[in-house]
Protein backbone atom coordinates (compact mmCIF):
# COMPACT_ATOMS: atom_id res chain seq x y z
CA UNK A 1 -81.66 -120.95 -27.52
CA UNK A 2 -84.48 -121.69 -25.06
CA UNK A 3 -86.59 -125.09 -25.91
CA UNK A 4 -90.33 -123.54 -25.54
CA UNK A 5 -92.50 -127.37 -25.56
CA UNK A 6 -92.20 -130.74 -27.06
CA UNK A 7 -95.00 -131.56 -29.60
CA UNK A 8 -96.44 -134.68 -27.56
CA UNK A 9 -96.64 -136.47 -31.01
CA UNK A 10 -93.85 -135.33 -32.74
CA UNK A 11 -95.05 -137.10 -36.15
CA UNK A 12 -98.50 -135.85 -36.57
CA UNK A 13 -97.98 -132.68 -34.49
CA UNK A 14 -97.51 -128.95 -36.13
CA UNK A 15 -97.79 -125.15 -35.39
CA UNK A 16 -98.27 -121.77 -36.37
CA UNK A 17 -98.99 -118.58 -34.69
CA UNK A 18 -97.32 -115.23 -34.44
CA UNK A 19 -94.94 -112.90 -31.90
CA UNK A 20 -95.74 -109.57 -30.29
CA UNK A 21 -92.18 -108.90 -29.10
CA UNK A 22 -93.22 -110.72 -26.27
CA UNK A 23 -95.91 -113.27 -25.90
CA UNK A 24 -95.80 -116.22 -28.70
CA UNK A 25 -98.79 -117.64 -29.24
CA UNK A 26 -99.54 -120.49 -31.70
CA UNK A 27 -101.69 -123.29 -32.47
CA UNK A 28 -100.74 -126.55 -32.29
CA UNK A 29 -102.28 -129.02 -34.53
CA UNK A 30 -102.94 -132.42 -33.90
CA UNK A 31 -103.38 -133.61 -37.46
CA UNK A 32 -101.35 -133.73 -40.85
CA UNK A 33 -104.73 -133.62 -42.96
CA UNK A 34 -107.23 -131.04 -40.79
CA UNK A 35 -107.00 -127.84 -39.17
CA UNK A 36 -109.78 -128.52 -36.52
CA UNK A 37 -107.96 -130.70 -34.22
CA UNK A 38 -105.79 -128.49 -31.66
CA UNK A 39 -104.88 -126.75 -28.34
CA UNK A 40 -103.98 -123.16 -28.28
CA UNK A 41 -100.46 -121.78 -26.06
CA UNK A 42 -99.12 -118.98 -24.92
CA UNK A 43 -95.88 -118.30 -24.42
CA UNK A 44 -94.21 -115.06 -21.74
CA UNK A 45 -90.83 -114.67 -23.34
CA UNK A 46 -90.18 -112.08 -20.12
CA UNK A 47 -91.33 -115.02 -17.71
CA UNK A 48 -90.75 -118.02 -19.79
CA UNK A 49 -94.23 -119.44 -18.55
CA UNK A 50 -96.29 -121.53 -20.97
CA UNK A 51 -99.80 -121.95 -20.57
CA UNK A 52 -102.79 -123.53 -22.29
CA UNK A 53 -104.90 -121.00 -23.52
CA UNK A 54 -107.38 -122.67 -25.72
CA UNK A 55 -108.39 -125.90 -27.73
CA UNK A 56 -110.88 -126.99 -30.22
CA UNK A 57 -114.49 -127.96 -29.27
CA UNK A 58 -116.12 -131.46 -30.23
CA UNK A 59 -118.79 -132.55 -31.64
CA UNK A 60 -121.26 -135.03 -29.81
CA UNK A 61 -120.22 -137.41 -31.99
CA UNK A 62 -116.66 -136.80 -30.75
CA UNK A 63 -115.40 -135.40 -34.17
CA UNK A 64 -114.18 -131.41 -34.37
CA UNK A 65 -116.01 -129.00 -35.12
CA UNK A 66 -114.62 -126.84 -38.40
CA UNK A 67 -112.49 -124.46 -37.92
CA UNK A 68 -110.97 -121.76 -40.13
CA UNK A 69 -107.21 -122.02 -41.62
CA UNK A 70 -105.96 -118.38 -39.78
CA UNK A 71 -103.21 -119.25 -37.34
CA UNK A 72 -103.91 -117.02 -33.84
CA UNK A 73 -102.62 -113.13 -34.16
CA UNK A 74 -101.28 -111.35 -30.85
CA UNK A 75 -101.01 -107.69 -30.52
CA UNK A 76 -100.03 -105.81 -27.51
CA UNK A 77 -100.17 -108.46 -25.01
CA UNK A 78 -103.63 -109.60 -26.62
CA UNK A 79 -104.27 -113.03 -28.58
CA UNK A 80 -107.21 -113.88 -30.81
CA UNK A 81 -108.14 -116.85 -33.13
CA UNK A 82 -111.44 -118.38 -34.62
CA UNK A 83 -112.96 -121.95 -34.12
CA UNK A 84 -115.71 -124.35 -34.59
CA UNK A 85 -118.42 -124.12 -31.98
CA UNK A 86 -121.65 -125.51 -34.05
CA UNK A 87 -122.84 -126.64 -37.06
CA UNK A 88 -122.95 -124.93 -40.71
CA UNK A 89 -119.75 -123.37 -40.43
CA UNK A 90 -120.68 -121.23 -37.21
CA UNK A 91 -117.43 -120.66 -35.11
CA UNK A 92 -116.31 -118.23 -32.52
CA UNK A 93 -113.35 -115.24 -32.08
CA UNK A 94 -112.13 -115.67 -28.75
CA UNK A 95 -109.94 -112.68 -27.26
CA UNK A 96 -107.77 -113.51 -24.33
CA UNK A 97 -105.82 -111.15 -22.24
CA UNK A 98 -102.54 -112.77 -21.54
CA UNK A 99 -101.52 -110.92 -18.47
CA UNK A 100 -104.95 -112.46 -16.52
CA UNK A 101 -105.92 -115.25 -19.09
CA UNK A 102 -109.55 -113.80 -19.47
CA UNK A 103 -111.18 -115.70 -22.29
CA UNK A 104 -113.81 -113.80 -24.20
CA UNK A 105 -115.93 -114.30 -27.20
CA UNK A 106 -116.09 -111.36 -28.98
CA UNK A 107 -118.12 -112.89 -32.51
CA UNK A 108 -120.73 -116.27 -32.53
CA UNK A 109 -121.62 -116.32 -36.12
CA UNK A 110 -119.65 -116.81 -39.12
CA UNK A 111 -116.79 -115.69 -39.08
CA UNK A 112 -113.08 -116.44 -40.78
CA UNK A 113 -109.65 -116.05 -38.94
CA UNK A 114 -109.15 -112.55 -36.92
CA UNK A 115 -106.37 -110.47 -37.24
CA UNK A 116 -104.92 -107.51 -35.63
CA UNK A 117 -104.81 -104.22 -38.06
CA UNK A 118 -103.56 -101.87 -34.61
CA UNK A 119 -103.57 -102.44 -30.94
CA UNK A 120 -106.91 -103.68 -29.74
CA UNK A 121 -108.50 -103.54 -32.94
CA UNK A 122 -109.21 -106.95 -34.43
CA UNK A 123 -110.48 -107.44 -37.53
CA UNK A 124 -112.00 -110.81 -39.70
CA UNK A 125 -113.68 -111.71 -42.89
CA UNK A 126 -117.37 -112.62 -42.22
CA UNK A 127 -120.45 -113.23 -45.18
CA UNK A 128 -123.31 -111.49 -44.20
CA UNK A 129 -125.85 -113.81 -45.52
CA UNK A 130 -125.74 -117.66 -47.43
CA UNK A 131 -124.35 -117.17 -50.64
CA UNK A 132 -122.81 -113.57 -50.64
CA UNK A 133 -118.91 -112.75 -50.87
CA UNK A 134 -117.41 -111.64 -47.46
CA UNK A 135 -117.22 -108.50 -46.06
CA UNK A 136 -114.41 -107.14 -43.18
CA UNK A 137 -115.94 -106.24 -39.66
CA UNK A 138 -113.77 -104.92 -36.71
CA UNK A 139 -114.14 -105.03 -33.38
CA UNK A 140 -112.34 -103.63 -30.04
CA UNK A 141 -110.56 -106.18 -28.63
CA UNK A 142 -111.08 -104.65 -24.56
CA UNK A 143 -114.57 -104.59 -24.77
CA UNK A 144 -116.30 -106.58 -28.22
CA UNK A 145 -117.73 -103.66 -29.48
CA UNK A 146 -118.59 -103.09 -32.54
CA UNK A 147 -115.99 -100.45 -34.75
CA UNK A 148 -115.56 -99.86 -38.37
CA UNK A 149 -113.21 -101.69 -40.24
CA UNK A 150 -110.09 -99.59 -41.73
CA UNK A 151 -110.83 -97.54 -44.70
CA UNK A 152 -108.49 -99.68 -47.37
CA UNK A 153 -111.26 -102.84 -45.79
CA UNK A 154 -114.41 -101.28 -46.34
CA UNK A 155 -114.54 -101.91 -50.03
CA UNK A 156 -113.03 -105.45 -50.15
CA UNK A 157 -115.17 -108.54 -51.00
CA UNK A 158 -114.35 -112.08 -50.73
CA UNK A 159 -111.04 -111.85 -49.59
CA UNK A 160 -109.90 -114.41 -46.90
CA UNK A 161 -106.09 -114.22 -47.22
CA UNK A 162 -105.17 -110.53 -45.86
CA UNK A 163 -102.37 -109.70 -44.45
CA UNK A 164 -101.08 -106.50 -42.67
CA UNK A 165 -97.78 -104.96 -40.91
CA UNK A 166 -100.37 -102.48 -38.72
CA UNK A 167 -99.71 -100.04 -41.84
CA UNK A 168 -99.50 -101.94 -45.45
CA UNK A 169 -101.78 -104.93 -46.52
CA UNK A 170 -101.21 -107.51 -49.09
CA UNK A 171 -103.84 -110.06 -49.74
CA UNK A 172 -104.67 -112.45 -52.84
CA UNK A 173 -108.13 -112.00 -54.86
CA UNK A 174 -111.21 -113.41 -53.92
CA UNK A 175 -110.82 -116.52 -56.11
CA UNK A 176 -106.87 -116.16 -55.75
CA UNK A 177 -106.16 -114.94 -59.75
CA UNK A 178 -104.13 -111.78 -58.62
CA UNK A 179 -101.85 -110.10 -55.82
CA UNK A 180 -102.78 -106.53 -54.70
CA UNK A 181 -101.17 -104.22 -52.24
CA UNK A 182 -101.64 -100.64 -50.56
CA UNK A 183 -98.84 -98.96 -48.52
CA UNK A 184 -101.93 -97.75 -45.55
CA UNK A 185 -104.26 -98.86 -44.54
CA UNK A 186 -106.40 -95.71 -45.66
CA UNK A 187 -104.89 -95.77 -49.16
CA UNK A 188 -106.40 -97.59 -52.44
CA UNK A 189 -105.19 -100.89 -53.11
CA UNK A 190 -102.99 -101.61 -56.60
CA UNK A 191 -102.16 -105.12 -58.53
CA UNK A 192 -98.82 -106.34 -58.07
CA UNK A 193 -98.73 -109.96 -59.68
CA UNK A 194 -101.11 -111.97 -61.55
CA UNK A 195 -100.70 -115.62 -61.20
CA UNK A 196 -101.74 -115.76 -64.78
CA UNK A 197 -103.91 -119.09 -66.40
CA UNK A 198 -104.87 -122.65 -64.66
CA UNK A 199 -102.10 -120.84 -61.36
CA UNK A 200 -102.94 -119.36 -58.19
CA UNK A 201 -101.81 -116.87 -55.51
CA UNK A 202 -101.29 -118.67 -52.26
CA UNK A 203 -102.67 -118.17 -49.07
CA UNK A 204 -98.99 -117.49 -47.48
CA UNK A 205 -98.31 -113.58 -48.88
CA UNK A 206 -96.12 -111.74 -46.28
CA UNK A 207 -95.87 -107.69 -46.25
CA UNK A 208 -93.36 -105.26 -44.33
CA UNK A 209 -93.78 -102.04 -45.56
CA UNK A 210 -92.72 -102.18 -49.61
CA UNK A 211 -91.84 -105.66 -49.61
CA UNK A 212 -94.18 -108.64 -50.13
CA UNK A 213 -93.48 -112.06 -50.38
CA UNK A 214 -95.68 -114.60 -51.79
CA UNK A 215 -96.30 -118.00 -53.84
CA UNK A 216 -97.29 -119.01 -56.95
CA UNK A 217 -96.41 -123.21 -57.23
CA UNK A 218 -94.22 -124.16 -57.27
CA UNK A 219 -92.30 -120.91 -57.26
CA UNK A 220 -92.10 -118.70 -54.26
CA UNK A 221 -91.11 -114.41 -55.33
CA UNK A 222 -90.59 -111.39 -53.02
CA UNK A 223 -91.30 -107.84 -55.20
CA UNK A 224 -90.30 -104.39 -54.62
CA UNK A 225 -93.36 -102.11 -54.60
CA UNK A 226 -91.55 -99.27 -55.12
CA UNK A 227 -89.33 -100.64 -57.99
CA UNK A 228 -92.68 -102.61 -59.15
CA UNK A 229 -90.61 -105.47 -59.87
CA UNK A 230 -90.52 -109.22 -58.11
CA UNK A 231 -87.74 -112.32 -58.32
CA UNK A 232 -88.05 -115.43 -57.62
CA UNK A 233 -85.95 -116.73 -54.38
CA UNK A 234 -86.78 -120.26 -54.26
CA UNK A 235 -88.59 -123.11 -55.61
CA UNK A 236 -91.20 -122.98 -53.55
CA UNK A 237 -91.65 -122.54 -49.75
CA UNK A 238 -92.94 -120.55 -46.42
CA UNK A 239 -91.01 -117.06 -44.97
CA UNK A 240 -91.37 -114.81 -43.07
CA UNK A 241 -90.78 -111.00 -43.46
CA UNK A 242 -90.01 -107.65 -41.93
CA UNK A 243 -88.49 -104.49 -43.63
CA UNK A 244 -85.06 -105.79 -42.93
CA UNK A 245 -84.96 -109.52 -42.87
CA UNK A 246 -86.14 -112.55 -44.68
CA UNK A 247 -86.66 -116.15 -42.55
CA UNK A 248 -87.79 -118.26 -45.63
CA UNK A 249 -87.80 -122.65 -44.89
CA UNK A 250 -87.48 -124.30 -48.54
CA UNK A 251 -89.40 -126.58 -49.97
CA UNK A 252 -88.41 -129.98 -49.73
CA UNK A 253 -87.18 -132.27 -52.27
CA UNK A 254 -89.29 -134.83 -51.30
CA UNK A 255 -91.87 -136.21 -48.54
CA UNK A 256 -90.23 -137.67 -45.19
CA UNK A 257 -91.07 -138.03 -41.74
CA UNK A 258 -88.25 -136.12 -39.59
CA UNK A 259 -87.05 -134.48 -42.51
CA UNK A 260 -84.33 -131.92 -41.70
CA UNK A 261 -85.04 -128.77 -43.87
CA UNK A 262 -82.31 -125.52 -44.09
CA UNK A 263 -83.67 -122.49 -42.37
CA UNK A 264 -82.70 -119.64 -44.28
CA UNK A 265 -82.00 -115.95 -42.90
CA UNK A 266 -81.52 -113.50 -45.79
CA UNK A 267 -80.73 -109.64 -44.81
CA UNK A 268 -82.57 -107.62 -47.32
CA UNK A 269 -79.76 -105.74 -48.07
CA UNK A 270 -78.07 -108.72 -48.97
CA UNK A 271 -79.84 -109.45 -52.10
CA UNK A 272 -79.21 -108.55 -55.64
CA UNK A 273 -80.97 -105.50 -57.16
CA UNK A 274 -84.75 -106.77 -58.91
CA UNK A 275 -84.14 -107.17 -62.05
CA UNK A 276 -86.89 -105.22 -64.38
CA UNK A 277 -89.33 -107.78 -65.67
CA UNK A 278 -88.52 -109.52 -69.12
């Protein structure tokens, strides 16, 4: 095991981010209450270096500026993330090339969290005027310019919560009612799960290939695609996901400062057969 960085305030201080196979890059929040407050790291797994590669930007007032909920995405040696730069919601996608630490802002507008759907193309959620439901716009991460969005993306309004393994996507509705999945990102999206009256789908849905894994609270269920069936794994919780393996961290029993949680590592394989649904 190779310690990475201490959180300088280890009560307040939390992270998330993602791995290329290489670089880790994450945001580290300062706050237990806001997302806006934070610095931005890299991490060369080859090199174990750490650097700095970002932070949030203040108001004159000395207050953050808001930012959206998307932890950063890296792809292919490449890291992106959104954050406040104005007032009204207006925020910035800053690309930075990890090999030289080039900074670059790709989007000033509106924007939500970016995401990588394939090596230097990043894509986000943006509203193209007050009032109307979001839309997906892409972008080349080399050079800013403009590209289309991936087919299964050009139809899709309001969603915020997408998620993608470069090939399938899972994301909840736009107001959160319903899960819905395609195995490309060319193909037409199909329900899964819906989280049924007064519940919602959460904003932490995981895909690798036929497998998603998301949460409905307090419950947390991974389904089969292909069997079109889902079981519940835990009372609630946060995983991650490939076409192999399952990381999931259980809830907690109950609210604690220093609270040591199981970290659970489930082979696929290792799991019962679904179940049809009752």
């Amino acid at each position: 095991m190779i310690p990475i960085k201490d959180f300088s305030n280890a009560v307040e201080d939390q992270a998330g981010g993602a791995f290329d196979g290489r670089w880790l890059v994450w945001k580290e929040y300062h706050s237990l209450s806001t997302w806006d407050d934070f610095s931005v790291f890299a991490w060369d797994s080859e090199k174990n270096t750490l650097d700095q590669i970002g932070a949030s930007e203040r108001r004159a007032d000395g207050s953050y500026w808001s930012s959206d909920w998307r932890n950063p995405d890296v792809n292919n040696g490449v890291a992106t993330w959104e954050q406040g730069s104005g007032p009204g919601g207006v925020g910035d996608i800053h690309v930075v090339q990890l090999a030289t630490g080039k900074d670059k802002v790709i989007r000033h507008g509106h924007p939500g969290g970016p995401f990588f759907t394939g090596p230097n193309r990043i894509v986000w959620p943006e509203s193209p005027r007050p009032g109307a439901l979001t839309v997906f716009r892409a972008a080349d991460a080399r050079t800013g310019a403009k590209v289309a969005p991936a087919p299964v993306l050009r139809a899709l309004r309001g969603i915020s919560a997408l998620v993608t393994d470069g090939k399938a996507i899972a994301y909840p509705s736009a107001y959160f009612a319903s899960l819905w999945w395609s195995p490309s990102l060319s193909g037409k999206p199909s329900q899964i799960a819906s989280a049924g009256y007064g519940d919602n789908i959460d904003n932490s849905v995981q895909v690798a290939g036929r497998y998603i894994l998301f949460g409905i609270a307090p419950h947390t269920y991974l389904a089969d695609t292909v069997q079109r069936r889902y079981i519940e794994i835990s009372a609630g919780g946060w995983g991650r996901l490939d076409t192999h393996d399952l990381v999931l961290l259980p809830a907690s029993p109950k609210k604690e400062l220093h609270l040591v949680s199981d970290v659970l590592f489930v082979p696929l394989s290792s799991l019962p057969p679904v179940p049809p649904c009752k």
